[in-house]
C-alpha atoms as a PDB file:
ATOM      1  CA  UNK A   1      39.150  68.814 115.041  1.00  0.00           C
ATOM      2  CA  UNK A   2      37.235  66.897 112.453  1.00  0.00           C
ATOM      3  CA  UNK A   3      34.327  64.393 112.655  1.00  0.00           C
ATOM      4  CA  UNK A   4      36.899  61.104 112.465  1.00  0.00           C
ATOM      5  CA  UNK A   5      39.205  63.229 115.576  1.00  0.00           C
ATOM      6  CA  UNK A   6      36.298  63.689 117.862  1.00  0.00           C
ATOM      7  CA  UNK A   7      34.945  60.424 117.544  1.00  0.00           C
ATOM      8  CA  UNK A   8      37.910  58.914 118.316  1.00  0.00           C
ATOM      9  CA  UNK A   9      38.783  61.161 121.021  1.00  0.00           C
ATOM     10  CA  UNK A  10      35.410  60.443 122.583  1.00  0.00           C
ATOM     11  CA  UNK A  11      36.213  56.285 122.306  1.00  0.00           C
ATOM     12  CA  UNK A  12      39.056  57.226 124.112  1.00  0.00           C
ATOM     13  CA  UNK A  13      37.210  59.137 126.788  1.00  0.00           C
ATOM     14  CA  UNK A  14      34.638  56.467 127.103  1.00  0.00           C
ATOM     15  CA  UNK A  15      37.579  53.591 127.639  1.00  0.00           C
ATOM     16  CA  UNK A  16      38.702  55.714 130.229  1.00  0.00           C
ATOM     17  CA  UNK A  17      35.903  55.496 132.015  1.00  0.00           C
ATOM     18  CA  UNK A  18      34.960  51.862 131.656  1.00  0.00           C
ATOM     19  CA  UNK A  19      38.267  50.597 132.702  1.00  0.00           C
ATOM     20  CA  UNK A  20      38.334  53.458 135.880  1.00  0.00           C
ATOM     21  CA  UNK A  21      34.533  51.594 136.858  1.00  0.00           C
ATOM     22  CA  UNK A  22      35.649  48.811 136.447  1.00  0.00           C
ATOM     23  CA  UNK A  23      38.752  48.699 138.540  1.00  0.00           C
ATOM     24  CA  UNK A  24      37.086  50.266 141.321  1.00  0.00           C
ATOM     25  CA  UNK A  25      33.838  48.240 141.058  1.00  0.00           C
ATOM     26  CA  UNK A  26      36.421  45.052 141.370  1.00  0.00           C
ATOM     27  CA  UNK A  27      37.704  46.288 143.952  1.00  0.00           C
ATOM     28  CA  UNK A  28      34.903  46.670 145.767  1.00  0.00           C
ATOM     29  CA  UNK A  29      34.311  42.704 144.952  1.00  0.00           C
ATOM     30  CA  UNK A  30      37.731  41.734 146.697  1.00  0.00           C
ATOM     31  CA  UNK A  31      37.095  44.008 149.554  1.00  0.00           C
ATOM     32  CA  UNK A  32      33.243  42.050 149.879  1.00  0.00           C
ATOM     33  CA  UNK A  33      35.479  38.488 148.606  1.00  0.00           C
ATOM     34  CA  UNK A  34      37.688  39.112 152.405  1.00  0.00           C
ATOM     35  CA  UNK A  35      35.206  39.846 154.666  1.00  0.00           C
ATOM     36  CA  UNK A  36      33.387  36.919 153.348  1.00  0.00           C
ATOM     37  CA  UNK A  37      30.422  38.122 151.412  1.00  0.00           C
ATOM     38  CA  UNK A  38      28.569  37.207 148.317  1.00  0.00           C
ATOM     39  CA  UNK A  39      27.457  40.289 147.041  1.00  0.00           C
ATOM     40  CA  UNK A  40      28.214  44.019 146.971  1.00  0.00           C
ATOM     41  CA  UNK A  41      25.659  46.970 146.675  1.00  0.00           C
ATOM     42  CA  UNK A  42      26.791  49.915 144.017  1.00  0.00           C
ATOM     43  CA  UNK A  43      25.149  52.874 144.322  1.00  0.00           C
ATOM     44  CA  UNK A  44      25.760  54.490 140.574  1.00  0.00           C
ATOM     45  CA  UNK A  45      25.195  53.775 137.623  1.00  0.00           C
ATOM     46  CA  UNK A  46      26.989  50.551 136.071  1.00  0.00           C
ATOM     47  CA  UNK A  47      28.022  51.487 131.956  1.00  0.00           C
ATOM     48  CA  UNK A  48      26.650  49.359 129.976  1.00  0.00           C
ATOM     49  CA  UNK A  49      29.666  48.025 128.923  1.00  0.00           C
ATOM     50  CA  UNK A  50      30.925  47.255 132.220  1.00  0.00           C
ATOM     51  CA  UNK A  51      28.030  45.398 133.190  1.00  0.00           C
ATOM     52  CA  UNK A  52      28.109  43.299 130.554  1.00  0.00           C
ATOM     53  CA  UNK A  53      32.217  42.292 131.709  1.00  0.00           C
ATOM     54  CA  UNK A  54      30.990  42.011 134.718  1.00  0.00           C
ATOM     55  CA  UNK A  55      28.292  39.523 133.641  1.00  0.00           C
ATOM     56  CA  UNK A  56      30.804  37.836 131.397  1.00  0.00           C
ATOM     57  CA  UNK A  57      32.917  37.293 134.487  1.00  0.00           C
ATOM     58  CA  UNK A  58      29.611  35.371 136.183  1.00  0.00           C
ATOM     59  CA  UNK A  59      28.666  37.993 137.792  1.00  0.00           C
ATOM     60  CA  UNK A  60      24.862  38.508 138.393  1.00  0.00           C
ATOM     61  CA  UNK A  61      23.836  42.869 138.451  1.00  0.00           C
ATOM     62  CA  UNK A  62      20.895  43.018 139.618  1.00  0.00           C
ATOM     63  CA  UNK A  63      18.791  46.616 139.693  1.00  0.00           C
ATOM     64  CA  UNK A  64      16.860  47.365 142.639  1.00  0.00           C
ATOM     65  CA  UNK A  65      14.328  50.124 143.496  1.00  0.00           C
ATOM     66  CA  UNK A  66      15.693  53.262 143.471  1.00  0.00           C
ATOM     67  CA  UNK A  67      14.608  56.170 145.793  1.00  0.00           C
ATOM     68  CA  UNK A  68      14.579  60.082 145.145  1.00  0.00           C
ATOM     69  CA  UNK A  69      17.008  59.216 141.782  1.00  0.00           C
ATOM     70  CA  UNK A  70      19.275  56.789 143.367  1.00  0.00           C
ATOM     71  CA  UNK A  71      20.545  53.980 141.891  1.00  0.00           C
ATOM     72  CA  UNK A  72      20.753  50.651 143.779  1.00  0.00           C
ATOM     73  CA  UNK A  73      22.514  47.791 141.706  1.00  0.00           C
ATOM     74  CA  UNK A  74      23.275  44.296 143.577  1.00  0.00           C
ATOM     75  CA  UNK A  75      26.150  42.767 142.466  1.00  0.00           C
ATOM     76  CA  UNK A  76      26.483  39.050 143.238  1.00  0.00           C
ATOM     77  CA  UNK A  77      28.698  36.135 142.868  1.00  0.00           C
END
């Protein structure tokens, strides 16, 4: 595998991902969406990418503390 394979491989790897945190973060948004909430809690960490969809979408990610390296983020709509 050359240099121009593996980075390409690895763009594909990190698509994979996005889309996969995506989905299931949304998801978690249309479960919140029916039981009549305006926010959800995630408790990993959002990609960078993602978070800035989600933010594109009007979302508002908002980091809270985090406890013995936990990751709180508030997602709200």
């Amino acid at each position: 595998m050359n240099a121009k394979e593996a980075r390409t491989r690895a763009l594909e790897v990190n698509t994979d991902v996005n889309d996969s945190q995506y989905a299931i973060i949304k998801k978690m948004i249309k479960t919140e969406v029916e039981c009549g909430n305006y926010h959800t809690y995630v408790y990993v960490y959002i990609k960078p990418d993602v978070q800035k969809k989600l933010e594109s979408e009007g979302f508002n990610i908002e980091n809270l503390e985090s406890f013995r390296n936990e990751t709180t983020i508030k997602i709200k709509w």
